[in-house]
C-alpha atoms as a PDB file:
ATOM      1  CA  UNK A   1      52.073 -59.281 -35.271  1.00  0.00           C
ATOM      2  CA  UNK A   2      48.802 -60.864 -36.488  1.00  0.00           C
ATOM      3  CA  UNK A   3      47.350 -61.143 -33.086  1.00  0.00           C
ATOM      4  CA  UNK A   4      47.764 -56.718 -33.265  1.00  0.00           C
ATOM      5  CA  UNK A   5      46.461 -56.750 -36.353  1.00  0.00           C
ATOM      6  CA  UNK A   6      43.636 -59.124 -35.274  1.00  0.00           C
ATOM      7  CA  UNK A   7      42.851 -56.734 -32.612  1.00  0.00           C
ATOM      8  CA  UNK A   8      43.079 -53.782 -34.756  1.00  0.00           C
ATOM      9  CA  UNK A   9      39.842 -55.567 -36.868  1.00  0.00           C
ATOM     10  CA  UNK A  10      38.044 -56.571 -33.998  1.00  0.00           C
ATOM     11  CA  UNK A  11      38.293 -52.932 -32.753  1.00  0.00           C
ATOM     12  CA  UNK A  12      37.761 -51.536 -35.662  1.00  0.00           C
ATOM     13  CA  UNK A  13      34.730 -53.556 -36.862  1.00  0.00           C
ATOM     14  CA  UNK A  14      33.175 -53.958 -32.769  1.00  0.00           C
ATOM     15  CA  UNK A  15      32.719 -50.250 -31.824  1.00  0.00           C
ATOM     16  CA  UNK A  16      31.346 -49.279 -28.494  1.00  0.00           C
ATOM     17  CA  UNK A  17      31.193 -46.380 -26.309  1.00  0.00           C
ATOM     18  CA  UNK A  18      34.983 -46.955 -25.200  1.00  0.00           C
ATOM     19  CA  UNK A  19      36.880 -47.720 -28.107  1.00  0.00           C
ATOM     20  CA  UNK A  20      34.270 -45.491 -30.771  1.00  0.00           C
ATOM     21  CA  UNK A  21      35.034 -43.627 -32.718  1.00  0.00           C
ATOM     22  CA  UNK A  22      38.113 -45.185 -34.009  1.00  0.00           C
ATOM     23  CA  UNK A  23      41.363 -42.856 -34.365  1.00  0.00           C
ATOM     24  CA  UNK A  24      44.813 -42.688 -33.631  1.00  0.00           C
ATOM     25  CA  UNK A  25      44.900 -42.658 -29.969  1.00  0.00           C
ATOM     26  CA  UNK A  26      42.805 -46.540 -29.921  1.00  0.00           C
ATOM     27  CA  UNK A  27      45.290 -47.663 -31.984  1.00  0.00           C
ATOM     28  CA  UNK A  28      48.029 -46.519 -29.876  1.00  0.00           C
ATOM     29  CA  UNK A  29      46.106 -47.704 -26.735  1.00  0.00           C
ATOM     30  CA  UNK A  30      46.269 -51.338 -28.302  1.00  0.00           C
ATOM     31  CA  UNK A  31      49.648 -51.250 -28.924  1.00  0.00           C
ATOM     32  CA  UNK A  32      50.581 -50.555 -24.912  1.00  0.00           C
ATOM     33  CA  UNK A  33      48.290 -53.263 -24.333  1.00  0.00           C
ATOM     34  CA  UNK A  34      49.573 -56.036 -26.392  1.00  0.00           C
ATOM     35  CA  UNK A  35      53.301 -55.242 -25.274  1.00  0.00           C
ATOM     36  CA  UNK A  36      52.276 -54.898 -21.534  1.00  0.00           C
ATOM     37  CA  UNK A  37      53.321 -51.462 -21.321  1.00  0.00           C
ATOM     38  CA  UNK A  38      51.373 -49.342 -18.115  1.00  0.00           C
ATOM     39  CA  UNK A  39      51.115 -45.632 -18.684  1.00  0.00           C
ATOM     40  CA  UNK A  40      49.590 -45.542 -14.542  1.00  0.00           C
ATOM     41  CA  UNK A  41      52.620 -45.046 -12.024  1.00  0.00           C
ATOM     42  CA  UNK A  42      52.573 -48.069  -9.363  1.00  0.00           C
ATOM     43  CA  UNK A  43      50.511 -47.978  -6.316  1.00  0.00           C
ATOM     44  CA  UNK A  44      53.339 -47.310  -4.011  1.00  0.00           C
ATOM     45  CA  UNK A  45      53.901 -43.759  -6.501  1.00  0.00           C
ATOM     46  CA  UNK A  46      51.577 -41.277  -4.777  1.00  0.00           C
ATOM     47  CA  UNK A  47      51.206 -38.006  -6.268  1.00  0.00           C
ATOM     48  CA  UNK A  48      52.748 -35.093  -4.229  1.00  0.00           C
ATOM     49  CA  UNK A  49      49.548 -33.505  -2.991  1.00  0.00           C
ATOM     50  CA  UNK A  50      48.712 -36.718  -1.393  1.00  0.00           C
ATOM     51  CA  UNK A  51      50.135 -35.784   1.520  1.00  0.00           C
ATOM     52  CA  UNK A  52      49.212 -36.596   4.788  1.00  0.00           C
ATOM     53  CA  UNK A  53      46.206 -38.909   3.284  1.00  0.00           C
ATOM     54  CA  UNK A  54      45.797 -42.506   5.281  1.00  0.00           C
ATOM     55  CA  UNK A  55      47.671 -45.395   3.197  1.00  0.00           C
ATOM     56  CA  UNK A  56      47.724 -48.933   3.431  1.00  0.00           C
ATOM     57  CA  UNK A  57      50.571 -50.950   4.573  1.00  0.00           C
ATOM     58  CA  UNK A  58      52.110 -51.088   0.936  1.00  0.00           C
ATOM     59  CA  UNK A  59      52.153 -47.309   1.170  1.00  0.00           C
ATOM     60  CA  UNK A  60      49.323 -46.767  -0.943  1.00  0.00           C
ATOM     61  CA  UNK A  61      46.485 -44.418  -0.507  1.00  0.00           C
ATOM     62  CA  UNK A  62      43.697 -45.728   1.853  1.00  0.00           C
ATOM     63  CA  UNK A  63      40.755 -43.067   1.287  1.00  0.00           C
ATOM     64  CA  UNK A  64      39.829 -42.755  -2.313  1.00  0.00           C
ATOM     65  CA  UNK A  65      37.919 -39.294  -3.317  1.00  0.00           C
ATOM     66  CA  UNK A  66      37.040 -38.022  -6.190  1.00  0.00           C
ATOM     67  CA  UNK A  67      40.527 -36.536  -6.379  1.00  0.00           C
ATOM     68  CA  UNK A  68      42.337 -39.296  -6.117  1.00  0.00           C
ATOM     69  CA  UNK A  69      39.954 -42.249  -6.919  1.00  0.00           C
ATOM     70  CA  UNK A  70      40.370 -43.456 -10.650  1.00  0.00           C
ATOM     71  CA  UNK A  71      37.345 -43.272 -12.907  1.00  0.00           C
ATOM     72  CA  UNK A  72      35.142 -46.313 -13.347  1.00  0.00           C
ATOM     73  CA  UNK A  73      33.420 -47.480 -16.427  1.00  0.00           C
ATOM     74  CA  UNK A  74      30.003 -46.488 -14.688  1.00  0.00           C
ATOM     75  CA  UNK A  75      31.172 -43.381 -13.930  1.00  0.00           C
ATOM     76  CA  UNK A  76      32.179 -42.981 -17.670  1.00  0.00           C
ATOM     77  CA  UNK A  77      28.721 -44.187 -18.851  1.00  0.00           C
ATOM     78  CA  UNK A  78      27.117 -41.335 -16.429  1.00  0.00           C
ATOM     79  CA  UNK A  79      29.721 -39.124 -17.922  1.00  0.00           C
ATOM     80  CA  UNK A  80      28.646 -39.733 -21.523  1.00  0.00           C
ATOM     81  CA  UNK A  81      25.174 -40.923 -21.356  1.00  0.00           C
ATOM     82  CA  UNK A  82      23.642 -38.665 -18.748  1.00  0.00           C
ATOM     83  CA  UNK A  83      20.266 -39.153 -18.507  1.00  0.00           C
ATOM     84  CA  UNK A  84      20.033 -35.076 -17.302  1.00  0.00           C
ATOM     85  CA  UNK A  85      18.949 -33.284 -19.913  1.00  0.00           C
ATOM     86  CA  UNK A  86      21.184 -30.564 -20.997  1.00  0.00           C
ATOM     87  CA  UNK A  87      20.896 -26.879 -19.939  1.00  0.00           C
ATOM     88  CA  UNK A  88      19.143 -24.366 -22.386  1.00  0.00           C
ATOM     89  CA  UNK A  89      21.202 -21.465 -22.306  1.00  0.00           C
ATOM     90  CA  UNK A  90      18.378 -19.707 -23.857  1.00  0.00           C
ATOM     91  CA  UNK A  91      16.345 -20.489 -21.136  1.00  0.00           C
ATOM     92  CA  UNK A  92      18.765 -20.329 -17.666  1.00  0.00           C
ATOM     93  CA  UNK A  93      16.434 -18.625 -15.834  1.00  0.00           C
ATOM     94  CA  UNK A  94      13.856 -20.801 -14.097  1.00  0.00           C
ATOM     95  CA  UNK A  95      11.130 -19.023 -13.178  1.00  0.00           C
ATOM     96  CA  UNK A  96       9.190 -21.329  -9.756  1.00  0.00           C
ATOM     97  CA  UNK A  97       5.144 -21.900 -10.293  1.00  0.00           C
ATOM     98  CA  UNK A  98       3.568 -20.687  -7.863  1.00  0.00           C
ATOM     99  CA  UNK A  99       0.034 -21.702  -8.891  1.00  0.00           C
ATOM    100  CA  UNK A 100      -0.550 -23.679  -6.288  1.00  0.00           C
ATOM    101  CA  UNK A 101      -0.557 -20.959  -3.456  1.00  0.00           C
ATOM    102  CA  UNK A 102      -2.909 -18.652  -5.603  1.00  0.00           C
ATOM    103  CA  UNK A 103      -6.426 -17.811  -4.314  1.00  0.00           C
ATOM    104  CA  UNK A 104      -9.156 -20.041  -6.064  1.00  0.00           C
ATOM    105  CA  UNK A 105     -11.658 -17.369  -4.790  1.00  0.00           C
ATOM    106  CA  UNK A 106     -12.377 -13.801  -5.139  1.00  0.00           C
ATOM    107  CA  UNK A 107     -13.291 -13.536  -1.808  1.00  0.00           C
ATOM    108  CA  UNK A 108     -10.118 -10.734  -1.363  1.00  0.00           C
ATOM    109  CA  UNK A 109     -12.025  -9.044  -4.441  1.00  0.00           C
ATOM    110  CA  UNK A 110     -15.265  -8.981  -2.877  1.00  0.00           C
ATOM    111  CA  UNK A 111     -13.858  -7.747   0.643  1.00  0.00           C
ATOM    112  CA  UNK A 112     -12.027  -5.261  -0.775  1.00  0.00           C
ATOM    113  CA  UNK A 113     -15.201  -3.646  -2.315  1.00  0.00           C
ATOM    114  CA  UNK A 114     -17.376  -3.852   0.972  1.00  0.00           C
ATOM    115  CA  UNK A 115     -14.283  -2.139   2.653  1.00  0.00           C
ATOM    116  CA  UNK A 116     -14.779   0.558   0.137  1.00  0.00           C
ATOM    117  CA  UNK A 117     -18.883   0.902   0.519  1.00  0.00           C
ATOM    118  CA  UNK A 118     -18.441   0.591   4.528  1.00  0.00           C
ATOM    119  CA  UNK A 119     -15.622   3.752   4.456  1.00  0.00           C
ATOM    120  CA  UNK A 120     -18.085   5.797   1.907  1.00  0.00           C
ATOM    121  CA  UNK A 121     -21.052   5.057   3.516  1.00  0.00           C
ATOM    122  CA  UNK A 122     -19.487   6.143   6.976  1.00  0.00           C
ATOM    123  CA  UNK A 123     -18.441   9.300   5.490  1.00  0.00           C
ATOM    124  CA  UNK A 124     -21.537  10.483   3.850  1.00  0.00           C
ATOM    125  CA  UNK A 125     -23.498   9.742   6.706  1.00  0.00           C
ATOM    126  CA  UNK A 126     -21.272  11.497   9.485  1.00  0.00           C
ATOM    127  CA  UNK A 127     -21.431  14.591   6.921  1.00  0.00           C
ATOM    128  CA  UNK A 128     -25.467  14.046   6.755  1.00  0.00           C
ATOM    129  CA  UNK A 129     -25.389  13.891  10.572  1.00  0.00           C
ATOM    130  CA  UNK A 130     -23.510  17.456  11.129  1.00  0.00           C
ATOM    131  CA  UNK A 131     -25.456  19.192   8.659  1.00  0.00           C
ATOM    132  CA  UNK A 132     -28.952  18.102  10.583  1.00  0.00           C
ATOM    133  CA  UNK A 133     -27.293  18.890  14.084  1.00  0.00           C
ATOM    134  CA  UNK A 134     -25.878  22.188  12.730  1.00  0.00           C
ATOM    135  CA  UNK A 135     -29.134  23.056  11.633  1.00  0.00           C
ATOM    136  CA  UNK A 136     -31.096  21.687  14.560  1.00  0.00           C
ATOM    137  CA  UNK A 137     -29.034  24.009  16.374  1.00  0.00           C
ATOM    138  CA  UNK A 138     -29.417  26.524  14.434  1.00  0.00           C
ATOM    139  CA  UNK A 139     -32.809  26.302  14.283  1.00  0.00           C
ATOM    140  CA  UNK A 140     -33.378  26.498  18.168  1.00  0.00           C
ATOM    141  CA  UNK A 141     -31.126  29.946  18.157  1.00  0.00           C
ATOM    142  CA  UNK A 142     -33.379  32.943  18.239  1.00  0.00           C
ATOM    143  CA  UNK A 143     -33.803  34.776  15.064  1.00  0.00           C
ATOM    144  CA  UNK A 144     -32.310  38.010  14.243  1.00  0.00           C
ATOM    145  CA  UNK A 145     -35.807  39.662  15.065  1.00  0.00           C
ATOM    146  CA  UNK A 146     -36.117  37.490  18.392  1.00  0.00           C
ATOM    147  CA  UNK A 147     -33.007  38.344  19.524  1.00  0.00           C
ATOM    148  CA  UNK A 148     -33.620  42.460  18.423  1.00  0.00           C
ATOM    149  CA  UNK A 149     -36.649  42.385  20.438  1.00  0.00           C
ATOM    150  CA  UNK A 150     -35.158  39.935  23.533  1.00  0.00           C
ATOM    151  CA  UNK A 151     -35.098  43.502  25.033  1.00  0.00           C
ATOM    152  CA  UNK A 152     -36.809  46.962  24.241  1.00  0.00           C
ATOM    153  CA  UNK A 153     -35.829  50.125  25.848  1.00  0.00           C
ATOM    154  CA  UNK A 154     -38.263  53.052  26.859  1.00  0.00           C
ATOM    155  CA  UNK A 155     -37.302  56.775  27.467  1.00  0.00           C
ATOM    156  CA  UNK A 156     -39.440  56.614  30.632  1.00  0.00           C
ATOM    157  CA  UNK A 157     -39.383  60.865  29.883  1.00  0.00           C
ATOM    158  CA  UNK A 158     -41.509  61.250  27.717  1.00  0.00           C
ATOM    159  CA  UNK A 159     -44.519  59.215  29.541  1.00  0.00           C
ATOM    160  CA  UNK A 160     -46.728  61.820  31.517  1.00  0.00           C
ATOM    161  CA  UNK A 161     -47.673  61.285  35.001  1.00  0.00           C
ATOM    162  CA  UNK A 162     -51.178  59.642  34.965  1.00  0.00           C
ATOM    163  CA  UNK A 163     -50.974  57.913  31.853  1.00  0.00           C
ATOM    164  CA  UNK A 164     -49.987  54.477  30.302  1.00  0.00           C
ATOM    165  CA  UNK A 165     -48.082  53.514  27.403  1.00  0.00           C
ATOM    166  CA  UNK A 166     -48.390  50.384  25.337  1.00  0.00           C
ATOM    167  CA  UNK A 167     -44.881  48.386  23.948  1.00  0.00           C
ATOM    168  CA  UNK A 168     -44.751  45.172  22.384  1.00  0.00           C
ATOM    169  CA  UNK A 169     -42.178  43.038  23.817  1.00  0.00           C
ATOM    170  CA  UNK A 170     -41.887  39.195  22.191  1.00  0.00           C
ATOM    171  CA  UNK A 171     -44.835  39.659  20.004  1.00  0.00           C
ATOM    172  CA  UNK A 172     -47.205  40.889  23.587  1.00  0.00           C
ATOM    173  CA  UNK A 173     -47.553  44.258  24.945  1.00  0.00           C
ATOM    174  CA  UNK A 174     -46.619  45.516  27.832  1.00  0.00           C
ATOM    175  CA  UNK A 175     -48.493  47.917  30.053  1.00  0.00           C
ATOM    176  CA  UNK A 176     -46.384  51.228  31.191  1.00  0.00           C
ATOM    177  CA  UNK A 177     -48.055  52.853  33.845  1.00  0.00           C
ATOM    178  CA  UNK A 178     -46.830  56.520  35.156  1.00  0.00           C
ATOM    179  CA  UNK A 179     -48.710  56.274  38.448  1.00  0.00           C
ATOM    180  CA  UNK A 180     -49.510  59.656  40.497  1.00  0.00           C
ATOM    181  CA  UNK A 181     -49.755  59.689  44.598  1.00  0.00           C
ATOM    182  CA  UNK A 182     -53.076  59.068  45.089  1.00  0.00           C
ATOM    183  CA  UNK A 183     -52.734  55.813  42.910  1.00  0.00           C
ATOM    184  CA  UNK A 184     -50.042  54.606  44.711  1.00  0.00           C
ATOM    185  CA  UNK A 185     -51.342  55.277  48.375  1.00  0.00           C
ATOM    186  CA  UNK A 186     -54.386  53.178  47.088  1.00  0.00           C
ATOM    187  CA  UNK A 187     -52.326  50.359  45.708  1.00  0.00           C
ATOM    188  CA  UNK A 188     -50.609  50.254  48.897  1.00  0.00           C
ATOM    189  CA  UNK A 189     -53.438  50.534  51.469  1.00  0.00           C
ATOM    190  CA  UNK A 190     -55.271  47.185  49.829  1.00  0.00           C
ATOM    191  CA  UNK A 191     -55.452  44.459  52.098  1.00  0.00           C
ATOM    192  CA  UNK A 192     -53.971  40.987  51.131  1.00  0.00           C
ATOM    193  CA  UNK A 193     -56.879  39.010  52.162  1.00  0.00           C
ATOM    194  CA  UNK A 194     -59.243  40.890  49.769  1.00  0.00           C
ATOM    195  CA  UNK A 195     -56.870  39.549  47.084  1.00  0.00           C
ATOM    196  CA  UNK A 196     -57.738  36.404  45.100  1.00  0.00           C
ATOM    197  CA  UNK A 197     -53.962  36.221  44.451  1.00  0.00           C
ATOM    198  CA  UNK A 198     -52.487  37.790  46.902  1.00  0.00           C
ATOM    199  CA  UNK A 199     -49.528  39.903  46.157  1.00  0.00           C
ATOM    200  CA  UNK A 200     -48.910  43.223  48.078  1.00  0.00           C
ATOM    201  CA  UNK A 201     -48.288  46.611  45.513  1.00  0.00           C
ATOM    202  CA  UNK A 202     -44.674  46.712  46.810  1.00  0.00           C
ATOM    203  CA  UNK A 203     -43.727  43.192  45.280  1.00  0.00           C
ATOM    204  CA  UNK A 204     -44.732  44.365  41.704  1.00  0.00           C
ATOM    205  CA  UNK A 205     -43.051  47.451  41.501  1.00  0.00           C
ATOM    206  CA  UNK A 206     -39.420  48.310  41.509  1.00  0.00           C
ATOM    207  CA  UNK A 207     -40.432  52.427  41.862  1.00  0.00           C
ATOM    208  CA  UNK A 208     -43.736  53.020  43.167  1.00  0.00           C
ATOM    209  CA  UNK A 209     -44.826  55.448  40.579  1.00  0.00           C
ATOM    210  CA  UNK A 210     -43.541  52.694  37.531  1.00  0.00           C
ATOM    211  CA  UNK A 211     -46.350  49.746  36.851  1.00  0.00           C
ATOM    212  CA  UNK A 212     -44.795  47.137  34.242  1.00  0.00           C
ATOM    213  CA  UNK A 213     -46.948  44.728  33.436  1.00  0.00           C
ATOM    214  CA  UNK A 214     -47.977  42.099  30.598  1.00  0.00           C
ATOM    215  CA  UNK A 215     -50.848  43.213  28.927  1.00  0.00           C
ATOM    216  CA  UNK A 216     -52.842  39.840  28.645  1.00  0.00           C
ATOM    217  CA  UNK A 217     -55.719  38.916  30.863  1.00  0.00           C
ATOM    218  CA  UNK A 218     -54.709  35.900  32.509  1.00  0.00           C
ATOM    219  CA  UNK A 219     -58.160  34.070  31.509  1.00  0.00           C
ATOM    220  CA  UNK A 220     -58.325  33.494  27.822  1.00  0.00           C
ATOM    221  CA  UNK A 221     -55.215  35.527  26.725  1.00  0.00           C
ATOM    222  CA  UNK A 222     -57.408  38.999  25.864  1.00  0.00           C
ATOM    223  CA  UNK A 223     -56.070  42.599  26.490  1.00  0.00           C
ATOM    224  CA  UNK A 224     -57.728  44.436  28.959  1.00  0.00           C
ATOM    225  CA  UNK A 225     -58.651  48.043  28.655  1.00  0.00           C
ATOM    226  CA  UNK A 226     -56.674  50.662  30.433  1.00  0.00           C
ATOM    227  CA  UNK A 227     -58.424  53.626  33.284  1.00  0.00           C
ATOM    228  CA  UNK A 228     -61.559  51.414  33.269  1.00  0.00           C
ATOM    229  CA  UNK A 229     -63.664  49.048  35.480  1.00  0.00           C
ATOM    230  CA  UNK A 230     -64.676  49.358  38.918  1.00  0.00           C
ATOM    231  CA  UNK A 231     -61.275  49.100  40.444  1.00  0.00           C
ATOM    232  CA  UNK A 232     -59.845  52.361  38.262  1.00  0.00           C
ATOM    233  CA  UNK A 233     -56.910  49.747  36.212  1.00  0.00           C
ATOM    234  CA  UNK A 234     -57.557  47.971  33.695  1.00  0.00           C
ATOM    235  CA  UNK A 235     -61.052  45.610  32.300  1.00  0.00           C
ATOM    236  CA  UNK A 236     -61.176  42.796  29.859  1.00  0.00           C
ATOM    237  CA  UNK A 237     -63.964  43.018  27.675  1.00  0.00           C
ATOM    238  CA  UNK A 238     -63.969  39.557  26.951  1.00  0.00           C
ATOM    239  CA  UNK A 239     -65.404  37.731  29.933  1.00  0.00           C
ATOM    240  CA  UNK A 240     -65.365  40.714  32.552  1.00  0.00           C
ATOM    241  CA  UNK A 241     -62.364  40.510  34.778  1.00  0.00           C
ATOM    242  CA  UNK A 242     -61.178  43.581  36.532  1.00  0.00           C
ATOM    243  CA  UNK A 243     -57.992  44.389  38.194  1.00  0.00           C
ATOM    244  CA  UNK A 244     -56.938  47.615  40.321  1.00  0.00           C
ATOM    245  CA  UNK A 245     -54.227  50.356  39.563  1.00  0.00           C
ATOM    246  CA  UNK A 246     -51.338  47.787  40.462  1.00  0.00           C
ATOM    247  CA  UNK A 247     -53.019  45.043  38.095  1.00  0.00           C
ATOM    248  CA  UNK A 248     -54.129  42.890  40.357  1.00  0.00           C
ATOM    249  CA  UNK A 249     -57.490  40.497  39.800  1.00  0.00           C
ATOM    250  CA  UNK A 250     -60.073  41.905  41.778  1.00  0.00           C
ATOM    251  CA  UNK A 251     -63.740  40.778  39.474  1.00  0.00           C
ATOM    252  CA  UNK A 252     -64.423  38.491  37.306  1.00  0.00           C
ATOM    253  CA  UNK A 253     -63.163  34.957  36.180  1.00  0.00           C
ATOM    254  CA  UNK A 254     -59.372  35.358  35.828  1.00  0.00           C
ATOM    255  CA  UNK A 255     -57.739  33.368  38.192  1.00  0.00           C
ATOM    256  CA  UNK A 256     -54.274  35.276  38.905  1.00  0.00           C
ATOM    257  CA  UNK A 257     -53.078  38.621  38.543  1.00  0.00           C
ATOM    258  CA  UNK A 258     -51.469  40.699  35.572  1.00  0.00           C
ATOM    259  CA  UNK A 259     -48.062  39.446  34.880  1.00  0.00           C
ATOM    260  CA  UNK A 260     -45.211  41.507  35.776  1.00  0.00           C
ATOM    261  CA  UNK A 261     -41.973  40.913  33.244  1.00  0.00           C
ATOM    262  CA  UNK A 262     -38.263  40.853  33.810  1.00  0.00           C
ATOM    263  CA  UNK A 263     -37.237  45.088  33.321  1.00  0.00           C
ATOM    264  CA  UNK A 264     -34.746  46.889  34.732  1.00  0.00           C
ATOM    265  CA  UNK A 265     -33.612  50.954  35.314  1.00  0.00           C
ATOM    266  CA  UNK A 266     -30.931  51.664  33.463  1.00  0.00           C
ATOM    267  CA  UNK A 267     -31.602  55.332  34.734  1.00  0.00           C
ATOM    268  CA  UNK A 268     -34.122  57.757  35.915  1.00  0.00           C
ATOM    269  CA  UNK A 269     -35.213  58.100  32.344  1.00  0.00           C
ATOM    270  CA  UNK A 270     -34.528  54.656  30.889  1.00  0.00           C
ATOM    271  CA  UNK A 271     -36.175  51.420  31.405  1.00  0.00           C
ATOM    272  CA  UNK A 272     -35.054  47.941  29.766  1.00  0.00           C
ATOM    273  CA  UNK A 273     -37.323  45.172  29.317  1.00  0.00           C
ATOM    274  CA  UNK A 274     -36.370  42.239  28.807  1.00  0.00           C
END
């Protein structure tokens, strides 16, 4: 009895992490000890869901696992004095750093903002380019009055036999001779190689008693007076040049004859120019 009691002091006053704190249950532990009395089944006494587990020739389990294993002080000291510190349930959620992937640069920045100037630039200049091209075009279009005067129609009626009329056609006149028979048998019976440009009367005229013709001396650009010179068509009073009753150069220093436009007969009594 005084070696329980002993131990009862020495417990009491020697606490450490397996018999502290003292209480009932130490006390009751020292008493099994002290009278050699096992709580623990015998080795041979395997639990009934150790079945089919390896044992040792005594019949006693071969593999220990953390099922069947008994604890260990160490594993009591790990259980008790974890060095893991404890979870925060305030904090659970652990969020990863991910500093360490980050761009150091703002080289995305800066790309980003020459992507921008590149698209804007390309946008206002592809709008600058089809406004010059559109009016480029534009501008090489003829005008309203161009295109009004591309062509000019004359009632051919109400010209007199014998006498001209003057048009202007694209800012130059144009000669409109009614020719009579004797000025068309003259035209016709003038030999080619009296001609400084030879051109026979039947090549300028579409009707024999119509003469169309440009109005501007081929020499210097001057118009030429009409029934005068010594060929009976038309004179330039600017240098001298004369040219017959089919307005061909026949005197003087122009070098080619009257030019005869594009026209056309729309009828007896309608000619288009143009």
């Amino acid at each position: 009895m005084s070696s329980i009691a002993t131990k009862i002091a020495t417990a009491t006053v020697n606490r450490t992490y397996i018999n502290a704190p003292y209480s009932y249950v130490s006390i009751k532990r020292l008493f099994e000890v002290s009278n050699n009395y096992r709580r623990d089944p015998p080795a041979n006494l395997n639990p009934s869901w150790a079945v089919g587990v390896q044992r040792r020739s005594d019949g006693s389990i071969l593999s220990k696992t953390a099922a069947n294993a008994a604890p260990s002080i160490g594993i009591i000291q790990k259980r008790q004095l974890s060095s893991i510190p404890a979870v925060d349930s305030g904090r659970s959620t652990v969020v990863p750093d991910f500093s360490a992937y980050r761009n150091k640069s703002d080289a995305y920045a800066s790309r980003t903002f020459a992507y921008l100037m590149v698209g804007t630039t390309g946008v206002i200049t592809a709008a600058g380019t089809k406004a010059l091209v559109t009016d480029f075009l534009a501008n090489l279009s003829a005008s309203a009055d161009v295109l009004a005067l591309a062509k000019v129609e004359i009632d051919l009626s109400k010209i007199p036999e014998g006498k001209n009329v003057t048009i202007k056609w694209r800012g130059k006149p144009v000669f409109i001779r009614h020719r009579t028979p004797s000025e068309i048998a003259e035209a016709s019976s003038v030999k080619l190689n009296e001609l400084r440009d030879p051109q026979s009367d039947a090549d300028r005229v579409k009707k024999p008693e119509w003469l169309v013709m440009i109005g501007v001396c081929t020499h210097l650009g001057c118009v030429p007076i009409g029934e005068s010179g010594d060929y009976g068509g038309w004179y330039c009073p600017c240098h001298g040049s004369h040219y017959d009753i089919s307005g061909r150069i026949r005197k003087g220093p122009a070098p080619q004859n009257l030019e005869v436009p594009a026209y056309d007969f729309e009828d007896d009594q309608k000619l288009i120019v143009g």
